[in-house]
Protein backbone atom coordinates (compact mmCIF):
# COMPACT_ATOMS: atom_id res chain seq x y z
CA UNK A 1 -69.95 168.73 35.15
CA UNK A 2 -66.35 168.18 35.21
CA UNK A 3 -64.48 164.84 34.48
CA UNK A 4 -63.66 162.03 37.02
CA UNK A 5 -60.65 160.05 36.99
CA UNK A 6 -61.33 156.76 37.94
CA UNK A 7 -57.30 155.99 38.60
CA UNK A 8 -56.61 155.89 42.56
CA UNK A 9 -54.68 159.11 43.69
CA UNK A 10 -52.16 156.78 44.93
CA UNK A 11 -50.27 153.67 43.54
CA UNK A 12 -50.74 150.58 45.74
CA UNK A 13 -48.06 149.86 47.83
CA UNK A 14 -45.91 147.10 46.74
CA UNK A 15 -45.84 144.65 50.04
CA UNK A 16 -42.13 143.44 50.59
CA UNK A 17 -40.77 139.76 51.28
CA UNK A 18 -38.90 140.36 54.50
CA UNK A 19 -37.96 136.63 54.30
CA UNK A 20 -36.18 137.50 50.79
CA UNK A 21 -32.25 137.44 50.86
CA UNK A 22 -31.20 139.41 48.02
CA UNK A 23 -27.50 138.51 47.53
CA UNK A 24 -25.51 140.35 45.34
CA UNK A 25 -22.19 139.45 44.67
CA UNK A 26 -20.78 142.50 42.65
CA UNK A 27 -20.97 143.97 46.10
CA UNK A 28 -19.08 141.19 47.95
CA UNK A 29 -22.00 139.54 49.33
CA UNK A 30 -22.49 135.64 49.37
CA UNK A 31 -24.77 133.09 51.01
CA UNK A 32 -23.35 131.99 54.37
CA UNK A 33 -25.01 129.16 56.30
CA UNK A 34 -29.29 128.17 56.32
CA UNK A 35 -30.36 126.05 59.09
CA UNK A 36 -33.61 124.36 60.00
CA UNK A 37 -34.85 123.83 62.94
CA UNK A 38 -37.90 121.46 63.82
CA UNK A 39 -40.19 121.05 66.59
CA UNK A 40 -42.40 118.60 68.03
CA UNK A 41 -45.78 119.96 66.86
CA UNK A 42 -44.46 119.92 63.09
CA UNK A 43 -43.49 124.00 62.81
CA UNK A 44 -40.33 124.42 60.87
CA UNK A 45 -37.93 127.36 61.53
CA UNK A 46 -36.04 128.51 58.87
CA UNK A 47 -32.61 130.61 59.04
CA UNK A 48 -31.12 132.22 56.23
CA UNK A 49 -27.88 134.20 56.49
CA UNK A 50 -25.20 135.89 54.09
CA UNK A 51 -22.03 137.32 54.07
CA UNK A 52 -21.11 141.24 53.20
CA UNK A 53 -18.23 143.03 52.05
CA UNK A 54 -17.25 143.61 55.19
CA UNK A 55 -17.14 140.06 56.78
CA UNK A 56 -20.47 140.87 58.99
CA UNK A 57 -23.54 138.70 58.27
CA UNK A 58 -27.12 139.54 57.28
CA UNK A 59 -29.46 136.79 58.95
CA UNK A 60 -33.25 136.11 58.81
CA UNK A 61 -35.31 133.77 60.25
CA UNK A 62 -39.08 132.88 60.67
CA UNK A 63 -41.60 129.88 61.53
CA UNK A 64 -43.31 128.04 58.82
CA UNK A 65 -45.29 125.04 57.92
CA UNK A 66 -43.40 123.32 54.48
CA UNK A 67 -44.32 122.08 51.15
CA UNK A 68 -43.10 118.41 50.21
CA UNK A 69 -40.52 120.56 47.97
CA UNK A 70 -39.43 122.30 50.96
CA UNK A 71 -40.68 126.04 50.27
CA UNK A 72 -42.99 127.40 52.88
CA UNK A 73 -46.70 127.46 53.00
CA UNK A 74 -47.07 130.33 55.74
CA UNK A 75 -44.65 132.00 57.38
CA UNK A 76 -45.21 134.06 60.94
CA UNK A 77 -42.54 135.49 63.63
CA UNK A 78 -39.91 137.12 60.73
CA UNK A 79 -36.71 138.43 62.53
CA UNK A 80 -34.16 140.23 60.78
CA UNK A 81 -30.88 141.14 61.99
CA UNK A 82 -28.36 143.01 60.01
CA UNK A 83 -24.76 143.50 60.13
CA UNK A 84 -23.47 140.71 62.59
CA UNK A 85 -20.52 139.08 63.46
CA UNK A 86 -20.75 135.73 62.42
CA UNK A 87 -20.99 134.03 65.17
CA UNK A 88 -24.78 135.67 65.81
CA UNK A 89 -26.02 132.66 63.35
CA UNK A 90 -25.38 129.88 66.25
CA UNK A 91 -26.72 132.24 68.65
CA UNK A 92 -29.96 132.18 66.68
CA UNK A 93 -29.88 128.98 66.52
CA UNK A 94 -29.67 128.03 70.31
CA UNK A 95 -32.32 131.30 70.89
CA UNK A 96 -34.81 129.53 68.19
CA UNK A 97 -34.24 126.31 70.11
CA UNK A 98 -35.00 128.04 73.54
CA UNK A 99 -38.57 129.97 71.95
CA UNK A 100 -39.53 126.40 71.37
CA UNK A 101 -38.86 124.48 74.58
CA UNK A 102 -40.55 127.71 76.49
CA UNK A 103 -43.84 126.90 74.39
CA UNK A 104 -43.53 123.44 75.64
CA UNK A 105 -42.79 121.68 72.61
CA UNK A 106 -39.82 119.74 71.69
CA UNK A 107 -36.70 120.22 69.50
CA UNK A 108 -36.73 117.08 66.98
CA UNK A 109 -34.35 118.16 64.60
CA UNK A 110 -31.38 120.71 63.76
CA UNK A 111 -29.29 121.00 60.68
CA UNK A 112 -26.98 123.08 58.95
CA UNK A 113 -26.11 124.08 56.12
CA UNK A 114 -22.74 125.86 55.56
CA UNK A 115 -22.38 127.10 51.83
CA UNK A 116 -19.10 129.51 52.90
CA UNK A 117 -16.82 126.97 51.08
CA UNK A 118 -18.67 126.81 47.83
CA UNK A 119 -17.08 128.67 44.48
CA UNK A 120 -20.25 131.07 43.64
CA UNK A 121 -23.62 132.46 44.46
CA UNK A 122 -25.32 130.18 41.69
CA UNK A 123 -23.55 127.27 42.98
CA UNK A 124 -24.77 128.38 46.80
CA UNK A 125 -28.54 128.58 45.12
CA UNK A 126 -28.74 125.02 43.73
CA UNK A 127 -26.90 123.68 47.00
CA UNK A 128 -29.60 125.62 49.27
CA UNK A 129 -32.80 124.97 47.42
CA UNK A 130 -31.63 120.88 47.20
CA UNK A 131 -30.53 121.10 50.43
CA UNK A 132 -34.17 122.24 51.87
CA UNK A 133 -36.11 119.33 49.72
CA UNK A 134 -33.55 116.94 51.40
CA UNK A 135 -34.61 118.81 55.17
CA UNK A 136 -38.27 118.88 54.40
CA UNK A 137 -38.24 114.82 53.52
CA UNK A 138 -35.88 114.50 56.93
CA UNK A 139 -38.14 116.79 59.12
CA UNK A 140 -41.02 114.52 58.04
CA UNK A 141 -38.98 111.58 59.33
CA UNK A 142 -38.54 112.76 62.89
CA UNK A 143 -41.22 111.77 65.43
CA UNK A 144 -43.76 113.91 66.39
């Protein structure tokens, strides 16, 4: 009888975040502008966007229920678009707005957050992730 090697024949697929914005700024990249959008039956949207080299934009968004903290518990519909002109980010906006009123819900709340203006990509981390507790306690606000 010959040996058996219990080790699968294969290594297991590492599953990637497509909601993950990896920003690198040796290459010219920076965070751009995250937005939140809010509908009437609780579901957050959540836009993410950054800047490359080359002035275009990187942008992904999705639908989520959030934490108290502001991180997402589930997320369903991920879009990403890559290499934009800037201006695509509003677009998404208004086009995230219009997938909601379609399902018959209502838009309760918008906001933005531009980052463009601050000094570096650790600075644009803090300012996002206390940006999106402030949004989760604000969303919560908002009538339903």
């Amino acid at each position: 009888m010959g040996e058996v090697d219990a080790a699968p024949e294969t290594a297991a697929r590492v599953v990637e975040d497509l909601t993950a914005m990896e920003v690198d700024p040796a290459k010219g990249e920076r965070l751009h502008k995250a937005a939140l959008i809010y509908s009437s039956s609780g579901t957050a949207y959540r836009m993410l966007s950054k800047t490359l080299k080359t002035g275009q934009v990187d942008l992904v968004h999705y639908g989520c229920a959030l934490d108290e903290e502001g991180n997402p518990t589930s997320k369903w519909s991920i879009r990403r678009i890559l290499e934009q002109a800037s201006e695509r980010f509003d677009k998404e906006i208004a086009g995230i707005q219009k997938t909601i009123k379609d399902s018959g819900e209502e838009v309760v709340g918008v906001w933005v957050h531009d980052m463009t203006a601050m000094p570096d990509v650790e600075t644009q981390g803090n300012s996002l992730k206390e940006w999106g507790r402030k949004m989760a306690v604000e969303a919560r606000k908002k009538p339903s």
